[in-house]
C-alpha atoms as a PDB file:
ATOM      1  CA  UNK A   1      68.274  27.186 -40.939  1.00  0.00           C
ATOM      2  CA  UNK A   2      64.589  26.914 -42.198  1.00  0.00           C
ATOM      3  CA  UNK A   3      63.069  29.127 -44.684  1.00  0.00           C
ATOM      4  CA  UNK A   4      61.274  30.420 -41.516  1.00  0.00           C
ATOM      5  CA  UNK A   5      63.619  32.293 -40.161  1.00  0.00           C
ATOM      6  CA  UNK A   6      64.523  34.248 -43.230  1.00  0.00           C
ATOM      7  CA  UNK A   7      62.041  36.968 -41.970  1.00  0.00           C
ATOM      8  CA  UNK A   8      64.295  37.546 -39.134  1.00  0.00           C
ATOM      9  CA  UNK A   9      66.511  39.015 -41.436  1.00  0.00           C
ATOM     10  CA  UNK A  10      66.708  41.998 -43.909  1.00  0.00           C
ATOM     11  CA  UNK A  11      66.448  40.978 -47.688  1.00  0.00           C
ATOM     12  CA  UNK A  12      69.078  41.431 -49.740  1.00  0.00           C
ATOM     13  CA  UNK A  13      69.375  43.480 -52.928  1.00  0.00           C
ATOM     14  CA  UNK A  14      70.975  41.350 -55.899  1.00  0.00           C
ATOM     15  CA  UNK A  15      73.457  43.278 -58.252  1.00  0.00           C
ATOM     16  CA  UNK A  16      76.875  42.297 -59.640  1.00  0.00           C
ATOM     17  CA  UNK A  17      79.134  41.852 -56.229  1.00  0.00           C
ATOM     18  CA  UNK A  18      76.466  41.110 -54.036  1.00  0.00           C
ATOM     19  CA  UNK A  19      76.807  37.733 -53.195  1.00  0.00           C
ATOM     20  CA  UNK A  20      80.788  38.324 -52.965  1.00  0.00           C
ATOM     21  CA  UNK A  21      80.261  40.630 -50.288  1.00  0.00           C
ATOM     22  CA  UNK A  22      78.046  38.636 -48.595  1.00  0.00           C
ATOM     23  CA  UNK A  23      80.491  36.080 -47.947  1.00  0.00           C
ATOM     24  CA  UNK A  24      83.323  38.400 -47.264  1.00  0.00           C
ATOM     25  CA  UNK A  25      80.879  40.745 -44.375  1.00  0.00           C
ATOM     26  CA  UNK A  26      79.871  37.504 -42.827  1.00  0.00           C
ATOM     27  CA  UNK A  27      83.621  36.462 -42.799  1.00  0.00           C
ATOM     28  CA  UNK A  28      84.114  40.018 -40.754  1.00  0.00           C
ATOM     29  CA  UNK A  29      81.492  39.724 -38.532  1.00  0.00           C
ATOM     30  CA  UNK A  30      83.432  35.656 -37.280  1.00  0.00           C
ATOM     31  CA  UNK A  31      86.592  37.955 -37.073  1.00  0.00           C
ATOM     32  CA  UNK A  32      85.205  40.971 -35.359  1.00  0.00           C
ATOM     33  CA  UNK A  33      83.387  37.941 -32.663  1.00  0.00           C
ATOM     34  CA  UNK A  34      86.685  36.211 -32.158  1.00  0.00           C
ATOM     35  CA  UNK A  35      85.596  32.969 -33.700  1.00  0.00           C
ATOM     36  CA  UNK A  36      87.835  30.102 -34.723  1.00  0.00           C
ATOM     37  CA  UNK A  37      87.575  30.459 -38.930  1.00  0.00           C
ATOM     38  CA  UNK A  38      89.763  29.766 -41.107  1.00  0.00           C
ATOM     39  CA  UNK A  39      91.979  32.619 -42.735  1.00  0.00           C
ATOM     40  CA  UNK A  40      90.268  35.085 -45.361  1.00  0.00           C
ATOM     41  CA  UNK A  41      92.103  33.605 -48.325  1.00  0.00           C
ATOM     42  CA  UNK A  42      89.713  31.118 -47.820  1.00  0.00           C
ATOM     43  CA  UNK A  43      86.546  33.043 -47.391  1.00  0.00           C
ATOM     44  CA  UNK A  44      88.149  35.045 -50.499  1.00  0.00           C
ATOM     45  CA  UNK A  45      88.059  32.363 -52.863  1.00  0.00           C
ATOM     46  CA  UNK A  46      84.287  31.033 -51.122  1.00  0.00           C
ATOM     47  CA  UNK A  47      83.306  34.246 -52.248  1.00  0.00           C
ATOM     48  CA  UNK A  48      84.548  34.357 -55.449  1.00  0.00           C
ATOM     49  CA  UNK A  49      82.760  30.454 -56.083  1.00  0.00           C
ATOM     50  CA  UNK A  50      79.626  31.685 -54.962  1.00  0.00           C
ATOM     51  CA  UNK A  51      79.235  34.635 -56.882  1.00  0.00           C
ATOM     52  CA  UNK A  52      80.619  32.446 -59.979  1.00  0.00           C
ATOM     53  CA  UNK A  53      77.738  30.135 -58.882  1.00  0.00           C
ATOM     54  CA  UNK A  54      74.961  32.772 -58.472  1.00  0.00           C
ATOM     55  CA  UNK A  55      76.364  34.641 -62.009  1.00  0.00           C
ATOM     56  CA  UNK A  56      75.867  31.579 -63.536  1.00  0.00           C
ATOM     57  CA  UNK A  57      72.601  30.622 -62.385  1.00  0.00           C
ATOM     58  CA  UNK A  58      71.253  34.137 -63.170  1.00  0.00           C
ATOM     59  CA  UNK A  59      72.749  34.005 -66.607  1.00  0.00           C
ATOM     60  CA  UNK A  60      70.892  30.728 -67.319  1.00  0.00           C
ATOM     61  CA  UNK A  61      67.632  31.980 -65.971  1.00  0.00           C
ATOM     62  CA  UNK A  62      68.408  34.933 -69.052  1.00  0.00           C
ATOM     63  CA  UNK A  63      69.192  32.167 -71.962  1.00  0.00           C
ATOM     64  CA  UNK A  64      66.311  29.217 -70.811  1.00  0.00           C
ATOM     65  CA  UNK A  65      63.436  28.904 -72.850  1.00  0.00           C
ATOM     66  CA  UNK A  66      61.375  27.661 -70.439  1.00  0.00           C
ATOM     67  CA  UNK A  67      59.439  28.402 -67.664  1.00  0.00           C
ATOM     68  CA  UNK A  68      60.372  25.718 -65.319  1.00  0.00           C
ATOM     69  CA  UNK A  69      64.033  26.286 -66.179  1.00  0.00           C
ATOM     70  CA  UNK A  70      64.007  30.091 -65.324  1.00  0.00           C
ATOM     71  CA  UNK A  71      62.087  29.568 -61.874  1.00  0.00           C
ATOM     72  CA  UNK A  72      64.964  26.942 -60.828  1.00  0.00           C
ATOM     73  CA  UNK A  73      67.768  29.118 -61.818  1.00  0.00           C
ATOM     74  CA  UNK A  74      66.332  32.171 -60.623  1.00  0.00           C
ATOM     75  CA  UNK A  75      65.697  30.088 -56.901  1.00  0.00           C
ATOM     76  CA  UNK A  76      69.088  28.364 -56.830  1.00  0.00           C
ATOM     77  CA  UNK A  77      70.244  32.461 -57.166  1.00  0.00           C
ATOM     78  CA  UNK A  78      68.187  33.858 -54.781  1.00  0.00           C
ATOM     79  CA  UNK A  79      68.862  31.168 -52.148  1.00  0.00           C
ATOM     80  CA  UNK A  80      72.578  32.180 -52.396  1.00  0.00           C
ATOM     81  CA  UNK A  81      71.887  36.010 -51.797  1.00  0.00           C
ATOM     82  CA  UNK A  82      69.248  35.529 -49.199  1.00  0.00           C
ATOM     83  CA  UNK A  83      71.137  32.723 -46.739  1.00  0.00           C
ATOM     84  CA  UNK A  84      74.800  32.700 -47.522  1.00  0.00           C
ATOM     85  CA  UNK A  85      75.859  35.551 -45.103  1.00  0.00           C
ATOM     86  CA  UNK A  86      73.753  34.690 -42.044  1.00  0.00           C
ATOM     87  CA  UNK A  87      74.434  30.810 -42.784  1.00  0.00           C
ATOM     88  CA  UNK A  88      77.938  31.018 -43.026  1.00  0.00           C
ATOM     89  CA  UNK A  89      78.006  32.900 -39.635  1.00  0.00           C
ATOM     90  CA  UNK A  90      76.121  30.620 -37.641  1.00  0.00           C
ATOM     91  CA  UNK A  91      77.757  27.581 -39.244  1.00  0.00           C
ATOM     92  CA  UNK A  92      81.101  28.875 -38.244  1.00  0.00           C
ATOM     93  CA  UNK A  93      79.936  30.181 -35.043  1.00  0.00           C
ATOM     94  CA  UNK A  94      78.764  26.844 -34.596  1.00  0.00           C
ATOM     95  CA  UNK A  95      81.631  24.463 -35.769  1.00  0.00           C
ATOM     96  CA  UNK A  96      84.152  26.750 -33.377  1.00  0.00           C
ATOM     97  CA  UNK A  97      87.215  24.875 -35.548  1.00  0.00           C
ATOM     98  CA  UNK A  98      88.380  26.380 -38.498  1.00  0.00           C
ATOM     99  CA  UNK A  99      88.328  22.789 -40.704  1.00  0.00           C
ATOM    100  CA  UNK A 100      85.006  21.846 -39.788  1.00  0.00           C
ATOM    101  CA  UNK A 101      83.884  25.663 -40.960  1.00  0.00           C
ATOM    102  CA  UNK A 102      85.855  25.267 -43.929  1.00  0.00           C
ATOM    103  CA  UNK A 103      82.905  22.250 -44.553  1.00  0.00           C
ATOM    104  CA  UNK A 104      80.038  24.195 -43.113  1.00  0.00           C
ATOM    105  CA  UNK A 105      80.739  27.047 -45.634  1.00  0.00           C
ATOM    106  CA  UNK A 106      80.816  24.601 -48.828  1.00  0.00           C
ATOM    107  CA  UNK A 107      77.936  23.007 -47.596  1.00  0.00           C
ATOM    108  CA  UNK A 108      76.283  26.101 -47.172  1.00  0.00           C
ATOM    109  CA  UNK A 109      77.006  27.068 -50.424  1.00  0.00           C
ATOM    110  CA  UNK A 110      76.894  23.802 -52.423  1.00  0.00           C
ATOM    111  CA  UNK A 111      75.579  20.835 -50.569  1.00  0.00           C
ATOM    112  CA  UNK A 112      72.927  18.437 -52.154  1.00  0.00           C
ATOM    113  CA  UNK A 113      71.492  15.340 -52.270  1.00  0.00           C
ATOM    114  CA  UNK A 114      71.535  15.014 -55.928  1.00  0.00           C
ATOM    115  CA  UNK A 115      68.134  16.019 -56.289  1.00  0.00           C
ATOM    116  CA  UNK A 116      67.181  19.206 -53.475  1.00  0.00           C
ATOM    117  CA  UNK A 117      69.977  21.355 -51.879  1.00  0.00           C
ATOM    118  CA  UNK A 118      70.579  20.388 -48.357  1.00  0.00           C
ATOM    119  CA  UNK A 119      69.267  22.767 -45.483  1.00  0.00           C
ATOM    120  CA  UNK A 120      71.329  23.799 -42.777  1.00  0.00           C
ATOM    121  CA  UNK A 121      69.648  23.415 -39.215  1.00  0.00           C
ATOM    122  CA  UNK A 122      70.995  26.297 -36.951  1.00  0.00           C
ATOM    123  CA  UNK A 123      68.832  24.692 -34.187  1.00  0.00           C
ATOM    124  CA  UNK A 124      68.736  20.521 -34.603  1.00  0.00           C
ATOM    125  CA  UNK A 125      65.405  19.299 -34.163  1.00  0.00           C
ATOM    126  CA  UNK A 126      63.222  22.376 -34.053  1.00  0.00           C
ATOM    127  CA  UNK A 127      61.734  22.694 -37.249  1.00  0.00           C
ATOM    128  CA  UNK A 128      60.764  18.960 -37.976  1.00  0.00           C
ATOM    129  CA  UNK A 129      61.673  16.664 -41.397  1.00  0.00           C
ATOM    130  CA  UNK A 130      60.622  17.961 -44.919  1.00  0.00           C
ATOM    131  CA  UNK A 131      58.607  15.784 -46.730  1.00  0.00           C
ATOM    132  CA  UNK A 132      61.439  15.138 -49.441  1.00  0.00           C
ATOM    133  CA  UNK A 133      64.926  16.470 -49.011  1.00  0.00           C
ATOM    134  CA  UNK A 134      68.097  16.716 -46.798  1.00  0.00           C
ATOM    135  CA  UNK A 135      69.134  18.892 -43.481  1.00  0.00           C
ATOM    136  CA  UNK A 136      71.971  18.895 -42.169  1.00  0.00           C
ATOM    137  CA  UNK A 137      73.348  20.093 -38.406  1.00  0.00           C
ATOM    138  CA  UNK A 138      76.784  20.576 -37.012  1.00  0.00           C
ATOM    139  CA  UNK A 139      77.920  18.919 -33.367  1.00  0.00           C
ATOM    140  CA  UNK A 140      74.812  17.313 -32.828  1.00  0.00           C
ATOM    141  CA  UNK A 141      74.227  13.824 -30.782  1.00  0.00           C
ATOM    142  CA  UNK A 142      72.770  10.704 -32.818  1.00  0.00           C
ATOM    143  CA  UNK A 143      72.803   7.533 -31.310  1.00  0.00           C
ATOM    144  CA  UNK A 144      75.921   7.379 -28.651  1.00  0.00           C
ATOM    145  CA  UNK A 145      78.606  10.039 -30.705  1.00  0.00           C
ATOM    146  CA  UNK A 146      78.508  13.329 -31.885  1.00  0.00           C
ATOM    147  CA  UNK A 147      79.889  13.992 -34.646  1.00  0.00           C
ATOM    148  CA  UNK A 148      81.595  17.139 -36.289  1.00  0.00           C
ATOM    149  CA  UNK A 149      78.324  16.602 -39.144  1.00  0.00           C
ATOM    150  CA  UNK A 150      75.291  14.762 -39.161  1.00  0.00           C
ATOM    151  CA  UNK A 151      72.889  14.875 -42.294  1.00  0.00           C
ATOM    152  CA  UNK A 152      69.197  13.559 -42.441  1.00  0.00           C
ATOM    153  CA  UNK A 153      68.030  12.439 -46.079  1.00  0.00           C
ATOM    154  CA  UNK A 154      64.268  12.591 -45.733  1.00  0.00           C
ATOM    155  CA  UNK A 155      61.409  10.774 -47.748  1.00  0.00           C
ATOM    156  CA  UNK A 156      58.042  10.326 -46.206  1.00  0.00           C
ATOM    157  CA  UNK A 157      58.700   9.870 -43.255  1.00  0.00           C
ATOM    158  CA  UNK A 158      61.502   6.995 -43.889  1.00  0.00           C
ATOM    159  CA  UNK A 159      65.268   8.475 -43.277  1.00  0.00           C
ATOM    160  CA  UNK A 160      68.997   8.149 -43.978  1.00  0.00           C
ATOM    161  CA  UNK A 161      71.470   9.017 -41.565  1.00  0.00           C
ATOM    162  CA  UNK A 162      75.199   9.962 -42.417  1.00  0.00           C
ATOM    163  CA  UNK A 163      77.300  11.596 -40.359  1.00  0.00           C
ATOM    164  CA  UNK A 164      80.989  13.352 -41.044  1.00  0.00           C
ATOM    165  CA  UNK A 165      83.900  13.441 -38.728  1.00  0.00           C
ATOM    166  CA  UNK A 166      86.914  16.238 -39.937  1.00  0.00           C
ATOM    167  CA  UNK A 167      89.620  14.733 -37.421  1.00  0.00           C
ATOM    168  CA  UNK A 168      90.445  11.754 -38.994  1.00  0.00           C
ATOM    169  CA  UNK A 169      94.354  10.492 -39.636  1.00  0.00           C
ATOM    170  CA  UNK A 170      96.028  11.427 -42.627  1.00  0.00           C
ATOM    171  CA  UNK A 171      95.335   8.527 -45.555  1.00  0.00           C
ATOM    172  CA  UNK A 172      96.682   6.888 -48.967  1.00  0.00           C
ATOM    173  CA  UNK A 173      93.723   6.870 -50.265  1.00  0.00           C
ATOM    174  CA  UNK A 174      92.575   6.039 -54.018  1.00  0.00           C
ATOM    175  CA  UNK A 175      92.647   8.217 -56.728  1.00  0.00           C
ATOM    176  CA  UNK A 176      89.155   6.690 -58.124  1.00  0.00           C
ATOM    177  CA  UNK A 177      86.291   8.743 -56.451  1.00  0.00           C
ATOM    178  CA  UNK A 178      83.898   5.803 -55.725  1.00  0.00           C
ATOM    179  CA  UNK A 179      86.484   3.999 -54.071  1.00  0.00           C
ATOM    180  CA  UNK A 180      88.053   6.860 -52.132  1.00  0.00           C
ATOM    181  CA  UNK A 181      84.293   7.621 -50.535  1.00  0.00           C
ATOM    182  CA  UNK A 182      83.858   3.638 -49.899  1.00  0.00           C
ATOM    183  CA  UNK A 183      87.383   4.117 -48.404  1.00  0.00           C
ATOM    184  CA  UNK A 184      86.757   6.781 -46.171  1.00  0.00           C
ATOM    185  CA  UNK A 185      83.994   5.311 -44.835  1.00  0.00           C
ATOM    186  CA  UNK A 186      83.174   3.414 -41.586  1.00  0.00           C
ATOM    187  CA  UNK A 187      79.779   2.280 -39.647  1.00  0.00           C
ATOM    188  CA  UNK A 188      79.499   3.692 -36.352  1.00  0.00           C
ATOM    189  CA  UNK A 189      76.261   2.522 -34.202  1.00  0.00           C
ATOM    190  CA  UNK A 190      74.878   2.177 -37.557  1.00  0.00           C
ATOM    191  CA  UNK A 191      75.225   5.111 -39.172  1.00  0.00           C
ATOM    192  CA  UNK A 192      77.619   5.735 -42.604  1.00  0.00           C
ATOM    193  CA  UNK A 193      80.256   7.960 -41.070  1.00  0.00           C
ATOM    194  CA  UNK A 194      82.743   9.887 -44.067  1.00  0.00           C
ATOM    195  CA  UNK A 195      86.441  10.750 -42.388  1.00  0.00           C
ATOM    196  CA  UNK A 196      88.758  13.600 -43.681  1.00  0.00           C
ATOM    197  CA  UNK A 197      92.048  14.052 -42.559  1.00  0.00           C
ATOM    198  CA  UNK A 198      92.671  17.859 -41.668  1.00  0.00           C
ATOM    199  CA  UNK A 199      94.721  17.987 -44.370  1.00  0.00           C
ATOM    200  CA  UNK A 200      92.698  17.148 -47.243  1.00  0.00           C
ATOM    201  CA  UNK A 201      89.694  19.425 -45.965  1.00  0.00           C
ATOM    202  CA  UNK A 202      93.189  22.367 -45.759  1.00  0.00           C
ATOM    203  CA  UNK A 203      93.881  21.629 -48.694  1.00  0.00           C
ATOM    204  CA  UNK A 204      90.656  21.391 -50.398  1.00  0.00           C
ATOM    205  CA  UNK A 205      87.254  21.403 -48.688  1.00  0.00           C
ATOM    206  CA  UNK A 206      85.230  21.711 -52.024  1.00  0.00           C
ATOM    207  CA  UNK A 207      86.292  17.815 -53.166  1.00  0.00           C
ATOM    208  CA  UNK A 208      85.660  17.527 -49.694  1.00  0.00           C
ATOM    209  CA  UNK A 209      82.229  18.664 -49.584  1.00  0.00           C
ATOM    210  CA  UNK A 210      81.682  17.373 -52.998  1.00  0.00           C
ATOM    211  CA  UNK A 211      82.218  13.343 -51.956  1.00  0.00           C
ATOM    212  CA  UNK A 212      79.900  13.779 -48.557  1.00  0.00           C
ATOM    213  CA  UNK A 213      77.214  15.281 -51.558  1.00  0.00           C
ATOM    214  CA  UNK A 214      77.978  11.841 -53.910  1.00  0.00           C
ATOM    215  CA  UNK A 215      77.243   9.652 -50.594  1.00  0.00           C
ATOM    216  CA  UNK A 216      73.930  11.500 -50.001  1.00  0.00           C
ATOM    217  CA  UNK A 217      72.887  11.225 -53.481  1.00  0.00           C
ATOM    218  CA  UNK A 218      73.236   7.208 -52.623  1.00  0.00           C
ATOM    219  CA  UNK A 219      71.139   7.820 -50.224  1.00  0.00           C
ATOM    220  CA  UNK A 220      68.397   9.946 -51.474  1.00  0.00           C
ATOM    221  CA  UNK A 221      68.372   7.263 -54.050  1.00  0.00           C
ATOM    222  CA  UNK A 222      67.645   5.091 -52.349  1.00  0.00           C
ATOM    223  CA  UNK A 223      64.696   6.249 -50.361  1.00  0.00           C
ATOM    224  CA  UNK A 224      63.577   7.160 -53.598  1.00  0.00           C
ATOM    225  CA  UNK A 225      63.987   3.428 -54.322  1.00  0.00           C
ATOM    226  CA  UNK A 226      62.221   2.244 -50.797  1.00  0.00           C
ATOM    227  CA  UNK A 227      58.732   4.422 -52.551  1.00  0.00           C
ATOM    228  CA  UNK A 228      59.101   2.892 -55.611  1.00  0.00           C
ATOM    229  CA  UNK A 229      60.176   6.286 -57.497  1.00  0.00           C
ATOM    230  CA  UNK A 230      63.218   5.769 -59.176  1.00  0.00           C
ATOM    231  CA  UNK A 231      65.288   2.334 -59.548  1.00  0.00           C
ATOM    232  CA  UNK A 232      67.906   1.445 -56.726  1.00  0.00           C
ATOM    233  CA  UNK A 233      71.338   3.210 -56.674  1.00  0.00           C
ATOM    234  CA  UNK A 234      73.922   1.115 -58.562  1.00  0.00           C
ATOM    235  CA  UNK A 235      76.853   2.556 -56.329  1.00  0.00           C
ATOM    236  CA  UNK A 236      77.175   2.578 -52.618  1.00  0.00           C
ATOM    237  CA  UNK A 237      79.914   3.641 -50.704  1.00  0.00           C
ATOM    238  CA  UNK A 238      78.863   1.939 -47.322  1.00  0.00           C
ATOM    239  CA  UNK A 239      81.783  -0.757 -46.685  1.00  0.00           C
ATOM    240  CA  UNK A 240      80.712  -4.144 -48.149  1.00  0.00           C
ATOM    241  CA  UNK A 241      79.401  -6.848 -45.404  1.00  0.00           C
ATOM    242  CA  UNK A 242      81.481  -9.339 -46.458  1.00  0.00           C
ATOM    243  CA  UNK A 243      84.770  -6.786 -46.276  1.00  0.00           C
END
């Protein structure tokens, strides 16, 4: 969702608890609208990482002696409070399977591209690319599939595509996490597509999360690359041409 439609909602009041319950109301409101979540353990422990993750950031705005560093903390805090509940709900609402929420709400919370957080798009295509950065949709059609994820890493005007499926079969898979993304990972029409087995998102959607975030890092690298910003990524988990 864009940071335009944050006026369509009330603002929240920070204090200690605040983003817990966030997570936790928006977790009643799926059950109260019959949709497919997962259980509330798991929305129980989301909430407990994001308020850990808000805490955190608050408590390093406190101890930074500098500007810069208080105005990022302070942001990466207030984003939390402000979208997590109505974010969470949509997302879910959206994914109508409880594994693919189970991604939705970690990328909600914590997805990145290594360099700006990653913006959930509630309505695919209506708000246009940012000039630098990463959005993200759930269920939308690129190319000839739709899969349960696709993420755009944006960079004047030039793009990345990567999309993420949640269905995939059940894996050995390494234990190494540059080879277990390159693993993982297939082409389809194009496009870097990331697997998980139901399983391993079950059993723990944060690592989950976590290696779609190291692939769009690659990726945001590299744009940065294409504009001559920073120097080209010295990992990529794209399946070798020769393989």
């Amino acid at each position: 969702m864009s940071d335009d439609n944050q006026s369509n909602y009330a603002v929240p009041i920070w204090r200690p608890g605040a983003v817990r319950q966030a997570v936790l109301a928006a977790a009643e409101k799926l059950a109260d609208c019959d949709v497919i979540v997962p259980p509330l353990i798991f929305f129980e422990a989301l909430a407990d990482r994001a308020e850990d993750i808000a805490n955190e950031a608050i408590a390093n705005a406190v101890e930074a002696r500098d500007d810069a560093s208080v105005v990022m903390n302070i942001r990466s805090a207030r984003r939390i409070l402000h979208r997590i509940e109505n974010e969470i709900f949509l997302a879910s609402e959206q994914a109508a399977d409880a594994n693919i929420a189970r991604m939705a709400a970690y990328f909600v919370l914590e997805g990145n591209d290594g360099y700006t957080d990653a913006v959930y798009h509630d309505a695919w295509g209506a708000y246009g690319d940012p000039e630098f950065g990463t959005i993200w949709g759930i269920h939308q059609e690129v190319r000839d599939f739709t899969p349960a994820f696709i993420f755009k890493v944006c960079m004047r005007g030039d793009v990345r595509l990567l999309a993420v499926e949640c269905h995939a079969p059940t894996r050995r898979l390494p234990d190494n996490p540059e080879a277990r993304i390159r693993a993982r990972t297939m082409i389809v029409s194009g496009i870097p597509l990331l697997a998980f087995a139901p399983a391993e998102i079950e059993a723990d959607a944060a690592t989950c999360a976590s290696d779609v975030c190291d692939a769009l890092a690659t990726l945001a690298q590299e744009l940065l690359a294409l504009h001559s910003l920073s120097p080209p990524p010295r990992r990529d988990f794209r399946p070798r041409t020769d393989a």
